[in-house]
Protein backbone atom coordinates (compact mmCIF):
# COMPACT_ATOMS: atom_id res chain seq x y z
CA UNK A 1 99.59 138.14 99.27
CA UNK A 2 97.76 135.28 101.65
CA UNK A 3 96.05 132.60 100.00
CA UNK A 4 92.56 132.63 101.22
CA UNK A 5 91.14 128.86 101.97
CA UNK A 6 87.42 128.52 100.53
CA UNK A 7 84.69 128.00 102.75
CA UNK A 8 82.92 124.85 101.12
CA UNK A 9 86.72 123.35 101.10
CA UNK A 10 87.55 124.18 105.47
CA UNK A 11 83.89 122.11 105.71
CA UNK A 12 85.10 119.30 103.47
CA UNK A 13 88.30 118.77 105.62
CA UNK A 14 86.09 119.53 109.19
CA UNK A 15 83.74 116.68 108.16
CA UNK A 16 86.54 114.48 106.85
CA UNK A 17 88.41 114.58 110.41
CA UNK A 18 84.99 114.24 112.08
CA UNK A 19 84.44 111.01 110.04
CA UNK A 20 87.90 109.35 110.76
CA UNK A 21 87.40 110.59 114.33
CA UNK A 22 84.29 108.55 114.95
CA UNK A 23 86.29 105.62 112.89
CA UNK A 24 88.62 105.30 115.86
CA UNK A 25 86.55 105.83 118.71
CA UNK A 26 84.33 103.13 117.31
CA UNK A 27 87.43 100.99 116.84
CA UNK A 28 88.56 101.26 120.43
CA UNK A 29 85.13 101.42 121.84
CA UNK A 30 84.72 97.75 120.76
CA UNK A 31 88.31 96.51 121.57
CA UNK A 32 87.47 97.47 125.23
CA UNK A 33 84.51 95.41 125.25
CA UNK A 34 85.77 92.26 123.40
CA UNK A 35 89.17 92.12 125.56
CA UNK A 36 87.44 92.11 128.83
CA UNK A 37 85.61 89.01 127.60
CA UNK A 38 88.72 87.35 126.42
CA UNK A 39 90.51 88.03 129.47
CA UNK A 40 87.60 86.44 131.47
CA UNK A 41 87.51 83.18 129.15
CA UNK A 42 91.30 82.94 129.57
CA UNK A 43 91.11 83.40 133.37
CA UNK A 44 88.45 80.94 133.93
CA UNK A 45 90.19 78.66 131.37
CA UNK A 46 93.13 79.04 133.59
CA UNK A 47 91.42 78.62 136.44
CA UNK A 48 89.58 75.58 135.41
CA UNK A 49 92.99 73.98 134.53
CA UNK A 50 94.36 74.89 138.02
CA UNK A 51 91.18 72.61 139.13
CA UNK A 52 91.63 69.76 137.64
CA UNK A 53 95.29 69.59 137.91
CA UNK A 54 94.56 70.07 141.58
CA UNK A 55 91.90 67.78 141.81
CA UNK A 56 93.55 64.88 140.08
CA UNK A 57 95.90 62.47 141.92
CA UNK A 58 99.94 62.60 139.92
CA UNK A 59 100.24 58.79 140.35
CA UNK A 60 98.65 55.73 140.90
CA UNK A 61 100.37 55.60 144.09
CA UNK A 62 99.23 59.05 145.30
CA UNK A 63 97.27 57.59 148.17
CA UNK A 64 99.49 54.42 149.01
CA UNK A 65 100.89 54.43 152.18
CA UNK A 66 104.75 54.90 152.52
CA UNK A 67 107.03 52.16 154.64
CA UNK A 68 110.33 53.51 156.06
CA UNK A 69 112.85 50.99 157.22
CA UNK A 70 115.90 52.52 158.88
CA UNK A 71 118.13 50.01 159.06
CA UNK A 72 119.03 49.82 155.60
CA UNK A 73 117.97 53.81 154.94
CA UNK A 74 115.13 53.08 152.24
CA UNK A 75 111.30 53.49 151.70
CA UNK A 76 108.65 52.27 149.34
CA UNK A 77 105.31 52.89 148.77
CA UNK A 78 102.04 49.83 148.98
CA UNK A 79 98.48 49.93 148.41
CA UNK A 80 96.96 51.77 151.47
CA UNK A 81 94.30 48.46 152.08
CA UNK A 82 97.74 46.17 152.46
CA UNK A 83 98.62 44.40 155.47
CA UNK A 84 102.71 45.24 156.32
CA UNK A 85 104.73 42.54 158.45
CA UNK A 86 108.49 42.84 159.05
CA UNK A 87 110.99 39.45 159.80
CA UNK A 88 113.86 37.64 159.70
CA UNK A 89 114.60 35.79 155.64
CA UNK A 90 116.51 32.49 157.26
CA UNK A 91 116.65 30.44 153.66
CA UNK A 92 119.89 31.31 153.97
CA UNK A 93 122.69 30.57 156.74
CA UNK A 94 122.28 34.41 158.23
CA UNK A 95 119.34 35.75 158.49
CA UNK A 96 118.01 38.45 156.86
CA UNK A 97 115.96 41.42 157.44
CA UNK A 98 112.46 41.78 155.06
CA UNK A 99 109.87 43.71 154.87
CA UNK A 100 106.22 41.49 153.31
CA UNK A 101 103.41 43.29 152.14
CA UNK A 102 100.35 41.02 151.68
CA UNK A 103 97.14 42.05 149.92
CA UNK A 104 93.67 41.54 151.55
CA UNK A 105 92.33 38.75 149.71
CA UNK A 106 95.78 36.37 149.33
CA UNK A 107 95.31 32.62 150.43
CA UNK A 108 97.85 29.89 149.89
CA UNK A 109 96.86 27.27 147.79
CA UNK A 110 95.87 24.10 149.11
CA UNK A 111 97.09 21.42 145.98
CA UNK A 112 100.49 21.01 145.41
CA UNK A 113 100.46 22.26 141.53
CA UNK A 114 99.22 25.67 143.00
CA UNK A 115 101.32 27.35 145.72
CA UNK A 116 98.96 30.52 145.88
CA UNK A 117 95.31 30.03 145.66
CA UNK A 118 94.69 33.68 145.12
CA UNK A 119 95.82 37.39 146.05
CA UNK A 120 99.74 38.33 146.17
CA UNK A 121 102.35 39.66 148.10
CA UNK A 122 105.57 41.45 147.87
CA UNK A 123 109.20 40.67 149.57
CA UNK A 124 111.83 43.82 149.97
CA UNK A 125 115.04 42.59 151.25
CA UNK A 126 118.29 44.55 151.14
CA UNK A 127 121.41 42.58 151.05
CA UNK A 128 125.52 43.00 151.67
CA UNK A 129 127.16 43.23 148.05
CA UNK A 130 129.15 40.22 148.37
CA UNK A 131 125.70 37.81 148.41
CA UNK A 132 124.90 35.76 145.70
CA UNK A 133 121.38 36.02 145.12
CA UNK A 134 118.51 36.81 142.87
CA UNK A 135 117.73 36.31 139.20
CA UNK A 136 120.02 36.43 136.49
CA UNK A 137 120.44 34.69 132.94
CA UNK A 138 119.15 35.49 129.29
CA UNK A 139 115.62 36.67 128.20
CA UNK A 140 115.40 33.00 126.98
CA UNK A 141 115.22 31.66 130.54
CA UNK A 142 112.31 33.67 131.53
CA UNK A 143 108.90 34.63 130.27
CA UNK A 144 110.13 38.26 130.79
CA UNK A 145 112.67 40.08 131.11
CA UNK A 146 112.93 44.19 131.07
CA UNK A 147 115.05 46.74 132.35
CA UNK A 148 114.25 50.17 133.94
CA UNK A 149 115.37 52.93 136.53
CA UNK A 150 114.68 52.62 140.40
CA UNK A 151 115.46 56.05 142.23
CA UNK A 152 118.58 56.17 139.36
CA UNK A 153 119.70 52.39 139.80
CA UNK A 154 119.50 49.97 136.52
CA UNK A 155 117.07 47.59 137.54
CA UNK A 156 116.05 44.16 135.86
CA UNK A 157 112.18 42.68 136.22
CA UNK A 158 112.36 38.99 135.56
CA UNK A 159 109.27 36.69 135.45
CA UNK A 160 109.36 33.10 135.05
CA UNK A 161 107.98 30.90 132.68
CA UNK A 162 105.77 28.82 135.32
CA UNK A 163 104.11 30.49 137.63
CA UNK A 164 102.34 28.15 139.14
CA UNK A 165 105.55 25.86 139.86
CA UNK A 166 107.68 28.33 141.16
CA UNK A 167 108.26 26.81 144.42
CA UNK A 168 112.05 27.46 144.81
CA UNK A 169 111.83 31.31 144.21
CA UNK A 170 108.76 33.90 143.37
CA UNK A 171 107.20 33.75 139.98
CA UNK A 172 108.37 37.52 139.76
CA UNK A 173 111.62 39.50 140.69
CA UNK A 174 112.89 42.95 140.42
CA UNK A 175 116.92 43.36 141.72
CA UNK A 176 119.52 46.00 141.44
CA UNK A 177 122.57 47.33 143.34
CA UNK A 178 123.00 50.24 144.65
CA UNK A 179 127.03 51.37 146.26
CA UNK A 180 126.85 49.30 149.16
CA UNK A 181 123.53 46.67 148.79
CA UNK A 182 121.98 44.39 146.65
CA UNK A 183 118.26 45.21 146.59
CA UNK A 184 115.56 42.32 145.85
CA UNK A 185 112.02 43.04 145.31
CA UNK A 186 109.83 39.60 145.20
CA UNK A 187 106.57 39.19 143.65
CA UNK A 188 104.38 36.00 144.78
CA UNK A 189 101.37 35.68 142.92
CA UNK A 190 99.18 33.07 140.76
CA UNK A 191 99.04 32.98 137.32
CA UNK A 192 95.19 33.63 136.64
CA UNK A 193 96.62 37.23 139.02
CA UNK A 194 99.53 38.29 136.52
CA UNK A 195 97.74 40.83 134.27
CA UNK A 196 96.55 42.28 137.87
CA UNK A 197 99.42 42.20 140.01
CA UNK A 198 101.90 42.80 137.64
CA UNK A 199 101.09 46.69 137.11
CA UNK A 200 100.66 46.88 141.29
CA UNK A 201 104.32 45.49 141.78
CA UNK A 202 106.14 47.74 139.09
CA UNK A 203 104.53 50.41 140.52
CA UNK A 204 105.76 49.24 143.96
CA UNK A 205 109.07 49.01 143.00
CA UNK A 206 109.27 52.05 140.97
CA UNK A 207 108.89 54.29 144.41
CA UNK A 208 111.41 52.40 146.39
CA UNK A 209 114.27 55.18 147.35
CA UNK A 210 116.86 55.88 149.64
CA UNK A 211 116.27 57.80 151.90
């Protein structure tokens, strides 16, 4: 014999479905709405980020200008409102190929106790190997004395204890060897300029490469 389903108990479960029904299109009407708005934060989020990550330079030397020598197969980078001059080194009995960068406002001094009056400059010279030149010793010979990498080379900064009296070599000096050459990068500069040039010329040195 079929069991026959009471009337009041099919409308029970027909308004019970209709209820849960509405539950979920409710539920899914409002996840449409909120995602679009979270997808629209997150792309202009992402978009904003693309901005300023575009608009921003990646260095202080971004906008330097780059020097290429091709003798000795390097380059490095100086501030673009630098003068450049190229020469012969003759301190020593051969003479030797450099590369001087001079800043805008440098002056020699004029008194003995003050070689530069104000501004600085920076040597690059590139060297055979079997040279002896360029700073050396213990961090008690020199007001500083650091290490870092140059295009992969262990480089030394060295800065002397008198600035002012440096007359036989420049107040500031970054060297390393590479396979084949001995590189020296020479700061000139007056003590009252240290805190300012001091950042300039590490930053120098740090995009010399060779190329």
């Amino acid at each position: 014999m079929k069991r026959r389903i009471h009337p009041a108990s099919g409308l029970y479960i027909l308004f019970t479905l209709s209820i849960l029904v509405g539950i979920i299109i409710i539920y899914y009407a409002n996840k449409v709405q909120v995602n679009p708005q979270t997808t629209n934060l997150s792309s202009n989020n992402k978009s904003k980020s693309s901005q300023n990550k575009t608009t921003q330079p990646t260095s202080e030397t971004a906008d330097w200008k780059t020097y290429s020598n091709l003798t000795f197969g390097y380059e490095i980078k100086y501030p673009k409102d630098w003068t450049k001059e190229e020469g012969k080194y003759t301190r020593k009995s051969s003479a030797q190929d450099y590369a001087k960068f001079i800043s805008l406002n440098f002056n020699f001094g004029n008194t003995p106790d003050k070689i530069i009056e104000k501004g600085y400059f920076v040597v690059v010279r590139v060297l055979p190997l079997n040279i002896n030149e360029g700073y050396s010793g213990t961090m008690a010979d020199f007001a500083v004395k650091k290490d870092f990498k140059i295009d992969n080379y262990n480089a030394t900064e060295y800065i002397v204890k008198n600035i002012d009296e440096s007359e036989t070599g420049a107040p500031a000096q970054i060297n390393f060897k590479t396979s084949q050459n001995l590189v020296l990068i020479d700061g000139w500069f007056s003590a009252q300029d240290q805190n300012e040039f001091i950042p300039i010329f590490e930053d120098m040195a740090k995009t010399f490469k060779i190329s």
